[in-house]
C-alpha atoms as a PDB file:
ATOM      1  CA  UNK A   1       0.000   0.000   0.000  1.00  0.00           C
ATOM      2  CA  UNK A   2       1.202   3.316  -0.705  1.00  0.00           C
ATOM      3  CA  UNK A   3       2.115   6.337   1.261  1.00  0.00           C
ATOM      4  CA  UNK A   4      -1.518   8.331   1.883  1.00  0.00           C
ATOM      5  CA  UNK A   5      -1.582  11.255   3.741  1.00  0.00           C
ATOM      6  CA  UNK A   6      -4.525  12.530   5.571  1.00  0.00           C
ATOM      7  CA  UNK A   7      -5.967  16.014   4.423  1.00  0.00           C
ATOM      8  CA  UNK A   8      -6.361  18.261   7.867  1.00  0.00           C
ATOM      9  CA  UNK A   9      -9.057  20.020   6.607  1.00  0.00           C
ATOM     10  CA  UNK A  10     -10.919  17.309   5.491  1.00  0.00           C
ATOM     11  CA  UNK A  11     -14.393  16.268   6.815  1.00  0.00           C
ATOM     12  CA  UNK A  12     -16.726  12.787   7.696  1.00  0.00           C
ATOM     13  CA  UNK A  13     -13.362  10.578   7.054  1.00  0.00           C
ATOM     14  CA  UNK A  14     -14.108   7.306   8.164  1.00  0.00           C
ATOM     15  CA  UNK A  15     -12.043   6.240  11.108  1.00  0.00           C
ATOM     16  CA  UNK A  16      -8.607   4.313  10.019  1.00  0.00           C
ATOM     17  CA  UNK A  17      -7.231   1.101  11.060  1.00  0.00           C
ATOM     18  CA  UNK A  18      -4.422   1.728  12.988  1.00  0.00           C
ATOM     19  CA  UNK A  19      -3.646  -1.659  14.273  1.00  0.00           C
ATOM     20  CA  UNK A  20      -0.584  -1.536  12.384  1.00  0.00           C
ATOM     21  CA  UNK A  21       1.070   1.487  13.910  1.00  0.00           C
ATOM     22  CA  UNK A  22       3.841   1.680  16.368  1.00  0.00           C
ATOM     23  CA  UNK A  23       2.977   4.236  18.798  1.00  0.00           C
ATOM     24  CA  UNK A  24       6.015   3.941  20.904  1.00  0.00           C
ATOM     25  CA  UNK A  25       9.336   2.328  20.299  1.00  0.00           C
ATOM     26  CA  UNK A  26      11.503   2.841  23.918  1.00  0.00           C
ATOM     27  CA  UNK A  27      13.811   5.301  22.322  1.00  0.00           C
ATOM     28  CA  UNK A  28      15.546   6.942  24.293  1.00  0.00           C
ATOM     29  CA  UNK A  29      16.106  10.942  24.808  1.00  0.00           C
ATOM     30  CA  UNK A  30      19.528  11.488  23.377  1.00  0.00           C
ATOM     31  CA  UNK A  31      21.552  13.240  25.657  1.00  0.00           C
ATOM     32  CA  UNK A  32      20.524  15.057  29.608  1.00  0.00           C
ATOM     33  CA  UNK A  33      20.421  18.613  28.417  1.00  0.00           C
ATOM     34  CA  UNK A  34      17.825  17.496  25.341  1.00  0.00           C
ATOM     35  CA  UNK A  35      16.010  16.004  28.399  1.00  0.00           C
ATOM     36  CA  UNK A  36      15.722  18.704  30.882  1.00  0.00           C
ATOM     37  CA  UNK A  37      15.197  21.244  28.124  1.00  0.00           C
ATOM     38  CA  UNK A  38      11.892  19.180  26.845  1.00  0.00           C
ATOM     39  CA  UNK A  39      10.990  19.583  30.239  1.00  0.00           C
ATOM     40  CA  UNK A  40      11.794  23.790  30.802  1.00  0.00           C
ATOM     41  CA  UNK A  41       9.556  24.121  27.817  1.00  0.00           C
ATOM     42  CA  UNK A  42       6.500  21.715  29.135  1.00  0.00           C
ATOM     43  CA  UNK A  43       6.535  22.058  32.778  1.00  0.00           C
ATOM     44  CA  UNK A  44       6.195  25.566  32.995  1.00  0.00           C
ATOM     45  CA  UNK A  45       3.365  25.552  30.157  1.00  0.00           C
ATOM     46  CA  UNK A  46       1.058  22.947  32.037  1.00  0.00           C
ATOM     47  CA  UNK A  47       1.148  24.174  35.111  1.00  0.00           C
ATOM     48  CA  UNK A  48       1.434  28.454  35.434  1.00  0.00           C
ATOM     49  CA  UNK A  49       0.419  29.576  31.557  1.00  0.00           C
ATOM     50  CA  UNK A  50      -3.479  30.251  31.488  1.00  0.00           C
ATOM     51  CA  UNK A  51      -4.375  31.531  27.737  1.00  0.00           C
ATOM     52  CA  UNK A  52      -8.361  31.143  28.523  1.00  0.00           C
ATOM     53  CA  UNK A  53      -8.489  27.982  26.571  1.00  0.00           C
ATOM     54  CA  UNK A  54      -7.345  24.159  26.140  1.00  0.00           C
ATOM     55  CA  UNK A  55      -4.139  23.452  25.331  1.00  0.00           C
ATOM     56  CA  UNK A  56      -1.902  20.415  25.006  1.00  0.00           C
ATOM     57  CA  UNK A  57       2.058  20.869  25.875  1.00  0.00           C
ATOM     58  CA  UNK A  58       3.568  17.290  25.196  1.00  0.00           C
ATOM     59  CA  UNK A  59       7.391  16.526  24.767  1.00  0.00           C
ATOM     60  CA  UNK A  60       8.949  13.245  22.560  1.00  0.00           C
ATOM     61  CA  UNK A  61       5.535  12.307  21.582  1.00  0.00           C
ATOM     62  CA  UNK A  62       4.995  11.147  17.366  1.00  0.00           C
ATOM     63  CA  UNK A  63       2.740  13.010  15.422  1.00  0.00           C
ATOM     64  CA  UNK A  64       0.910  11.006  12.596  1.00  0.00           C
ATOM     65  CA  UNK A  65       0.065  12.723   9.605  1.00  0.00           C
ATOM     66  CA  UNK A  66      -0.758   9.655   7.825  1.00  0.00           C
ATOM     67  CA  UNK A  67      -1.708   5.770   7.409  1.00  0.00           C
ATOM     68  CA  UNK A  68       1.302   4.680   6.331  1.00  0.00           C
ATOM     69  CA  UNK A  69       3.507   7.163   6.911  1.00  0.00           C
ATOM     70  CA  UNK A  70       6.292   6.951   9.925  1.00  0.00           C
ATOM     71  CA  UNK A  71       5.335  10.130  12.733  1.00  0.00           C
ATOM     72  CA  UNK A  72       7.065  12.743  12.767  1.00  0.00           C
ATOM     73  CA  UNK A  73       8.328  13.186  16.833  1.00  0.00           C
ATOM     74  CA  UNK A  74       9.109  16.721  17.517  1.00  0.00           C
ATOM     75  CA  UNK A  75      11.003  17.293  21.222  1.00  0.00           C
ATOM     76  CA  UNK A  76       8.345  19.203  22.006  1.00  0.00           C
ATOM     77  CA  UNK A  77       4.875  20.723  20.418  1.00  0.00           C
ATOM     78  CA  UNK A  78       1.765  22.913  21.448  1.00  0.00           C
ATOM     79  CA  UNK A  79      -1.788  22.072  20.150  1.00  0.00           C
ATOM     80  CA  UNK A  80      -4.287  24.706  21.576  1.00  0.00           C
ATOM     81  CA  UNK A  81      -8.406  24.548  21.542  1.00  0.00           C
ATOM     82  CA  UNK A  82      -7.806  20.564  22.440  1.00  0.00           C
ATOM     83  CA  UNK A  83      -7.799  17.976  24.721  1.00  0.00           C
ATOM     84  CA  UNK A  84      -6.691  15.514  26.577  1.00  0.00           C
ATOM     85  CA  UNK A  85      -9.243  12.116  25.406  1.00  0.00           C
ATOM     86  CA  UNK A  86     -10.211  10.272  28.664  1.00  0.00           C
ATOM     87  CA  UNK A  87      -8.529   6.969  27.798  1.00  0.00           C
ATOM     88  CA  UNK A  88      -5.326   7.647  26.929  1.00  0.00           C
ATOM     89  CA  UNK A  89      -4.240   4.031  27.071  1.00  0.00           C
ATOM     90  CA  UNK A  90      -6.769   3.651  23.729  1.00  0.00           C
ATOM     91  CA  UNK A  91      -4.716   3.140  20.972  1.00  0.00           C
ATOM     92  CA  UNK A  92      -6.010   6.193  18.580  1.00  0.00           C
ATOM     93  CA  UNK A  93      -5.252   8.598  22.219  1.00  0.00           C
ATOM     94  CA  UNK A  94      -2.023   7.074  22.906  1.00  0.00           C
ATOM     95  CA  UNK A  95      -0.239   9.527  19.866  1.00  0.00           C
ATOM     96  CA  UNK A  96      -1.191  13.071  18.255  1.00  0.00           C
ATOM     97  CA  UNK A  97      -3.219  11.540  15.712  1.00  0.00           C
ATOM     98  CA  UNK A  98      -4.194  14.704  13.647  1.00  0.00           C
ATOM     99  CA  UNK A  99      -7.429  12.782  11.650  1.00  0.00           C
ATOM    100  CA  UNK A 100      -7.840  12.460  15.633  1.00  0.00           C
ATOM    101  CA  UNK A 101      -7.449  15.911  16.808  1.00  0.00           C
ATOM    102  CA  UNK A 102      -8.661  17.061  13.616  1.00  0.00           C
ATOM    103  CA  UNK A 103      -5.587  20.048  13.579  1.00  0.00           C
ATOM    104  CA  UNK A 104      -1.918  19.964  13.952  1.00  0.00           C
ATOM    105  CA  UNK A 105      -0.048  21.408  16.341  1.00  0.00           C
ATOM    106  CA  UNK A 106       0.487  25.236  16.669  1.00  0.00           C
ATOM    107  CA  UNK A 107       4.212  25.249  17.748  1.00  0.00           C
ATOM    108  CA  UNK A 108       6.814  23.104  17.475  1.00  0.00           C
ATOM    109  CA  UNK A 109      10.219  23.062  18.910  1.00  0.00           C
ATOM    110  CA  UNK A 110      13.038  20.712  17.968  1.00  0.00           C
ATOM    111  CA  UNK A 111      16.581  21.102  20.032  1.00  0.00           C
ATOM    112  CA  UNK A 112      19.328  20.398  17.907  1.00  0.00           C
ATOM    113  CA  UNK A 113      22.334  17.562  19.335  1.00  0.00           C
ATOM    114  CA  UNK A 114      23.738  16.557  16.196  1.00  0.00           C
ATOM    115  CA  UNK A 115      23.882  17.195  12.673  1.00  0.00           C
ATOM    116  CA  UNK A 116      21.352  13.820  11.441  1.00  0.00           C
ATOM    117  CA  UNK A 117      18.399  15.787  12.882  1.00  0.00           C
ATOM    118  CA  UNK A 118      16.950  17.038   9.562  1.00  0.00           C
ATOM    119  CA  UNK A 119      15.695  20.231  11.558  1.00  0.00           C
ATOM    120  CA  UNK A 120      16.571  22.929   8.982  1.00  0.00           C
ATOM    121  CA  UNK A 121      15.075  20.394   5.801  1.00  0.00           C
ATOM    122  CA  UNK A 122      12.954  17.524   6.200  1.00  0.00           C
ATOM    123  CA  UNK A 123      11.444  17.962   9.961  1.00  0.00           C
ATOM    124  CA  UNK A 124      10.589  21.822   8.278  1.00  0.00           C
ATOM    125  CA  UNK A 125       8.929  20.451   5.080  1.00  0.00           C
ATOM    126  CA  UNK A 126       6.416  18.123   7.058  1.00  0.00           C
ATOM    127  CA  UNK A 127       5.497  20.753   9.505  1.00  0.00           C
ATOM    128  CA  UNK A 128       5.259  23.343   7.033  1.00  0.00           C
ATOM    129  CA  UNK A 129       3.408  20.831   4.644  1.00  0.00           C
ATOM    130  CA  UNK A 130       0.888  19.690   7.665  1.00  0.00           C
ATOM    131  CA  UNK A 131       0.135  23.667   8.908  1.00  0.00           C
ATOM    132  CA  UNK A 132       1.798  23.706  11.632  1.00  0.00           C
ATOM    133  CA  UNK A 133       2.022  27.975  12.325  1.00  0.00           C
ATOM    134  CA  UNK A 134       5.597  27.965  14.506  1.00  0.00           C
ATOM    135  CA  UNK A 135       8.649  26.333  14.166  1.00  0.00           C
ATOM    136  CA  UNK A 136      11.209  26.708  16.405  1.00  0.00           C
ATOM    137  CA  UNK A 137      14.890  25.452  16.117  1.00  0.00           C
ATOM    138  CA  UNK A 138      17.411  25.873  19.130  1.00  0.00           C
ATOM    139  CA  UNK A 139      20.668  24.976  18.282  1.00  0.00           C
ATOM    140  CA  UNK A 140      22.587  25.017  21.437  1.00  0.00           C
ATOM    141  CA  UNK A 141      26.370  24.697  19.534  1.00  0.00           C
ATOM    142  CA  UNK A 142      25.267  26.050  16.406  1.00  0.00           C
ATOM    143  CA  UNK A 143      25.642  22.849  14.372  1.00  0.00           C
ATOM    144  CA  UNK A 144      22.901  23.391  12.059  1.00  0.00           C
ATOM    145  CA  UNK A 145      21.998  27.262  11.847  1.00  0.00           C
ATOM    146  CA  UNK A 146      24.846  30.457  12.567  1.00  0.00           C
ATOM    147  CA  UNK A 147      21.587  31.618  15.196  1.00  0.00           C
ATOM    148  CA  UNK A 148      21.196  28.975  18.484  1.00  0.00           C
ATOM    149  CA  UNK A 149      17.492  30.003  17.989  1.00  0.00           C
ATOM    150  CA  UNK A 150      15.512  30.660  14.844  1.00  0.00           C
ATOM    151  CA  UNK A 151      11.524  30.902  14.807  1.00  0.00           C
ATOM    152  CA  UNK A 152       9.972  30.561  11.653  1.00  0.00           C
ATOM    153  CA  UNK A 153       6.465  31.444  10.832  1.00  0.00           C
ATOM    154  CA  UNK A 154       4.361  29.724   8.337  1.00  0.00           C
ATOM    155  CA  UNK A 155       3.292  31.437   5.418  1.00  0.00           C
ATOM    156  CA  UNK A 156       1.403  30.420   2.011  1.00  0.00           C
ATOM    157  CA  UNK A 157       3.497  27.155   0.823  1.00  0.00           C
ATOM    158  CA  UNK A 158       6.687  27.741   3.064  1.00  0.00           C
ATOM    159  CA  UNK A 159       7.808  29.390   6.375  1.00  0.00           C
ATOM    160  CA  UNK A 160       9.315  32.476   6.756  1.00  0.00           C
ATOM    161  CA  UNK A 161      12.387  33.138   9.402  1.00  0.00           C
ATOM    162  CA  UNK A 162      11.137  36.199  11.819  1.00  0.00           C
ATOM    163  CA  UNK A 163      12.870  38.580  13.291  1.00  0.00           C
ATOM    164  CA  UNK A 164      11.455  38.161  16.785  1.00  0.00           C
ATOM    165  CA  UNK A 165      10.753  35.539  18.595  1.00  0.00           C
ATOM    166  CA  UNK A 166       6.507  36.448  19.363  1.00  0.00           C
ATOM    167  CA  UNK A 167       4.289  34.119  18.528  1.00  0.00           C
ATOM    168  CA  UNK A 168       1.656  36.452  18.145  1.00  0.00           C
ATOM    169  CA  UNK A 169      -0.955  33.760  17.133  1.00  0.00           C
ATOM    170  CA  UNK A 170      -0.206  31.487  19.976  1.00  0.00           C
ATOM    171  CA  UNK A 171       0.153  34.477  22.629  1.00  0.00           C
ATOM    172  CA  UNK A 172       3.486  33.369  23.224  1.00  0.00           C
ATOM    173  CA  UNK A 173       7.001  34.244  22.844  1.00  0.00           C
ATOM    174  CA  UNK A 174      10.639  32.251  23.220  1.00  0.00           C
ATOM    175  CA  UNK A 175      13.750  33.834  24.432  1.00  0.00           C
ATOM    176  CA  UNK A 176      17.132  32.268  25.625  1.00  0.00           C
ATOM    177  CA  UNK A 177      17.862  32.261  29.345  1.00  0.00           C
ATOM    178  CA  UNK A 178      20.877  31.754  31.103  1.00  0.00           C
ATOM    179  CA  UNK A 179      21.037  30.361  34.674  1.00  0.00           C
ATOM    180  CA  UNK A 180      20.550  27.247  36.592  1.00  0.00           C
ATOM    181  CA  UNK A 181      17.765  24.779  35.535  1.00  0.00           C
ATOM    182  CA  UNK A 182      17.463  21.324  37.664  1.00  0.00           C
ATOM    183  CA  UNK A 183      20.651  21.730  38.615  1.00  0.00           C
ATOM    184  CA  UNK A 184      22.772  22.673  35.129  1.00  0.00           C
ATOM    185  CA  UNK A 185      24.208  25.747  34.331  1.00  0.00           C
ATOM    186  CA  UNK A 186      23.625  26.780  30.718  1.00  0.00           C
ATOM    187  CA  UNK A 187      21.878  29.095  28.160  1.00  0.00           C
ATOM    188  CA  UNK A 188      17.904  27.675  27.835  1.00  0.00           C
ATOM    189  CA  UNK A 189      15.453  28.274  25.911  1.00  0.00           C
ATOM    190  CA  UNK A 190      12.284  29.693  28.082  1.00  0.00           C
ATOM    191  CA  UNK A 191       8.612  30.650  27.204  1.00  0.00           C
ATOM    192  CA  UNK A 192       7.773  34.215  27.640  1.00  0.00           C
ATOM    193  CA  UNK A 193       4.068  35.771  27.468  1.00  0.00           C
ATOM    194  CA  UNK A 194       3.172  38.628  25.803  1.00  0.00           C
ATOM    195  CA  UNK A 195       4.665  41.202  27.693  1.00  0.00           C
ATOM    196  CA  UNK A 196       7.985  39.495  27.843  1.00  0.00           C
ATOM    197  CA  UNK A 197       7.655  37.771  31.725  1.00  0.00           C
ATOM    198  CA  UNK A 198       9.030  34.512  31.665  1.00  0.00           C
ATOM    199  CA  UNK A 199       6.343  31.760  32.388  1.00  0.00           C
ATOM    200  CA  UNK A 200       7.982  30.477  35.598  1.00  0.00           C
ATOM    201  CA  UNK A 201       8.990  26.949  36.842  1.00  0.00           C
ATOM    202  CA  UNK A 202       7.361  25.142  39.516  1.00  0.00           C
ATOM    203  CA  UNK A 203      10.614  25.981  41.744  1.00  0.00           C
ATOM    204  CA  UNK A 204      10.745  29.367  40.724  1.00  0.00           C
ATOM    205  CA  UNK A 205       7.277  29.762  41.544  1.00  0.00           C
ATOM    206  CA  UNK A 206       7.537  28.331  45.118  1.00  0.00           C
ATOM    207  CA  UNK A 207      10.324  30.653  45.540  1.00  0.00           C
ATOM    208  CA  UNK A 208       8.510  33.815  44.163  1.00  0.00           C
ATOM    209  CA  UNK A 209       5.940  32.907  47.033  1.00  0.00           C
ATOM    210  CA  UNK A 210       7.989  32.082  49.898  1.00  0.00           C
ATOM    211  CA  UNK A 211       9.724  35.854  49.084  1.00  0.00           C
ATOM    212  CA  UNK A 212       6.252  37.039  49.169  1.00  0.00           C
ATOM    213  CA  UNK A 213       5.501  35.688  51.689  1.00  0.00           C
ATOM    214  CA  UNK A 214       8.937  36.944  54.162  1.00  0.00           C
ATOM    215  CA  UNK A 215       8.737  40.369  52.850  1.00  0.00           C
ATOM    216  CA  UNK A 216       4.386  40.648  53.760  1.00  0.00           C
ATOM    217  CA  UNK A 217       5.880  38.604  57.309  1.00  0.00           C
ATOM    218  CA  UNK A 218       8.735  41.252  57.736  1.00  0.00           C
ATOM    219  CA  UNK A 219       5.850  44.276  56.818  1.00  0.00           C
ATOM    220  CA  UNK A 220       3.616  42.996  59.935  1.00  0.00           C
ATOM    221  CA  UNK A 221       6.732  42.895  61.971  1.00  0.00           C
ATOM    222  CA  UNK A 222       7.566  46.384  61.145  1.00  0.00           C
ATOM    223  CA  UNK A 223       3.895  47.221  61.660  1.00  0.00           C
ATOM    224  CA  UNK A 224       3.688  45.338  65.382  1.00  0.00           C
ATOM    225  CA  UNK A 225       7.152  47.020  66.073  1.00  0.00           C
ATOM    226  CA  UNK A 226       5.424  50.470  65.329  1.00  0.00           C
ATOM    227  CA  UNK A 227       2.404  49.754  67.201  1.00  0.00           C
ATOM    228  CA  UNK A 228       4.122  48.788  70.609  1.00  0.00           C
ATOM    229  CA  UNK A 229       6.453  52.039  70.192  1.00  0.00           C
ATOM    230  CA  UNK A 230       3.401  54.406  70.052  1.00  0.00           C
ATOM    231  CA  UNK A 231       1.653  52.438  72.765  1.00  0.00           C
ATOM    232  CA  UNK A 232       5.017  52.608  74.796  1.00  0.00           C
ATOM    233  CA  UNK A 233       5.120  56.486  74.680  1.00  0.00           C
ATOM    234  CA  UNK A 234       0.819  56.748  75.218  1.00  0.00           C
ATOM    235  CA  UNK A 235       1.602  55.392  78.408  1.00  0.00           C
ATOM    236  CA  UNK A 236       4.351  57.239  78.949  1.00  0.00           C
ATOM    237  CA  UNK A 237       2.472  59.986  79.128  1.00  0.00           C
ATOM    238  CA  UNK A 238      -0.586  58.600  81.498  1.00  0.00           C
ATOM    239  CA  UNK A 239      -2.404  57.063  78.231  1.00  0.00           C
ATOM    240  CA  UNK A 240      -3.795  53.595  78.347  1.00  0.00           C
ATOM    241  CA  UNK A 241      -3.295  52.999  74.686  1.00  0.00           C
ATOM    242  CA  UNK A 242      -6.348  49.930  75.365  1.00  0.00           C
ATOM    243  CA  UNK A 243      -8.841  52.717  75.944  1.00  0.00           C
ATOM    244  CA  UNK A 244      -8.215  54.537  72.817  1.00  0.00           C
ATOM    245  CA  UNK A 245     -11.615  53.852  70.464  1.00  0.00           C
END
């Protein structure tokens, strides 16, 4: 049977036979900063970044954009206005299916560790030739592209390179960040939102609170300190502060 792709916009397609299809294959991440990196760029997505609708954030997870055509498996993609299927142990819900879904993703990200990647050729032709809007390349060492980050926008039959980093249509943004991430030092590549704030980590969350919450702790110190001063000098002078309305 021949390679048959499945039209995105396409409607009242009967539901395929995917017995066939590998959904997972135990291959592993290849190196620890590809790892911690696919999970800088989901972590903080799932659980701080509310757009006002569904979204799916999913890292080294194939998309299938056909029958008998081998998934593409981007290191890490965004699919907004959908969700999560109830049983995702089910077969068709175990993968991005798009015929599924019924869209692609909005953004992808691949991180570039070697030069066998196909990010800059054939990983850009599918996702420009399924619709996907964003496609983002960080290149850590520069092995593909003179930039370490490129986003590329999609427009009518390829994408375009931009000259910022907004994803105006997802109400994101990208930057690189350099500082300590799970315990390595290096430059990362971070969600922003709109107005430039990085979309925080769970630890940098917890420790945005716990400053909160010592400088509102040292404010009612300063504020009890204050109060027992001026009651101090009320009675100083023959006031009992107590009667005071």
């Amino acid at each position: 049977m021949g390679e048959e792709a499945i039209e995105t916009g396409a409607v009242d397609i009967p539901e395929p036979d995917i017995s066939h299809i590998v959904t997972e294959d135990d291959e592993p991440v290849d190196n620890i900063f590809s790892a911690k990196q696919q999970h800088l760029l989901t972590e903080p997505l799932n659980s701080f970044w509310k757009p006002g609708k569904s979204f799916i954030a999913l890292a080294n997870v194939g998309v299938f954009y056909g029958i008998n055509i081998p998934p593409v498996v981007p290191d890490m993609f965004l699919s907004l206005d959908v969700q999560f299927p109830q049983d995702v142990w089910e077969k068709k819900n175990r993968s991005y299916f798009l015929w599924e879904y019924g869209k692609p993703p909005e953004v992808v990200v691949e991180i570039v560790s070697n030069t066998e990647g196909g990010e800059t050729d054939k990983k850009s032709a599918i996702y420009s030739k399924i619709g996907v809007w964003y496609y983002i390349v960080f290149d850590p060492l520069k092995q593909v592209q003179k930039d370490a980050l490129r986003v590329f926008e999609l427009s009518p039959g390829d994408y375009i390179h931009k000259l910022d980093n907004q994803l105006q249509k997802a109400g994101l943004g990208v930057t690189l960040w350099e500082g300590a991430y799970d315990g390595l030092h290096a430059v990362w590549l971070r969600w922003v939102d709109t107005d430039g704030t990085l979309i925080p980590t769970g630890a940098e969350n917890t420790r945005r609170e716990q400053k909160r919450a010592e400088k509102e702790r040292e404010r009612a110190e300063k504020e009890q300190e204050r109060a027992e001063k001026l009651a101090a000098k009320l009675r100083s002078m023959g006031i009992d502060p107590d009667e005071i309305a």
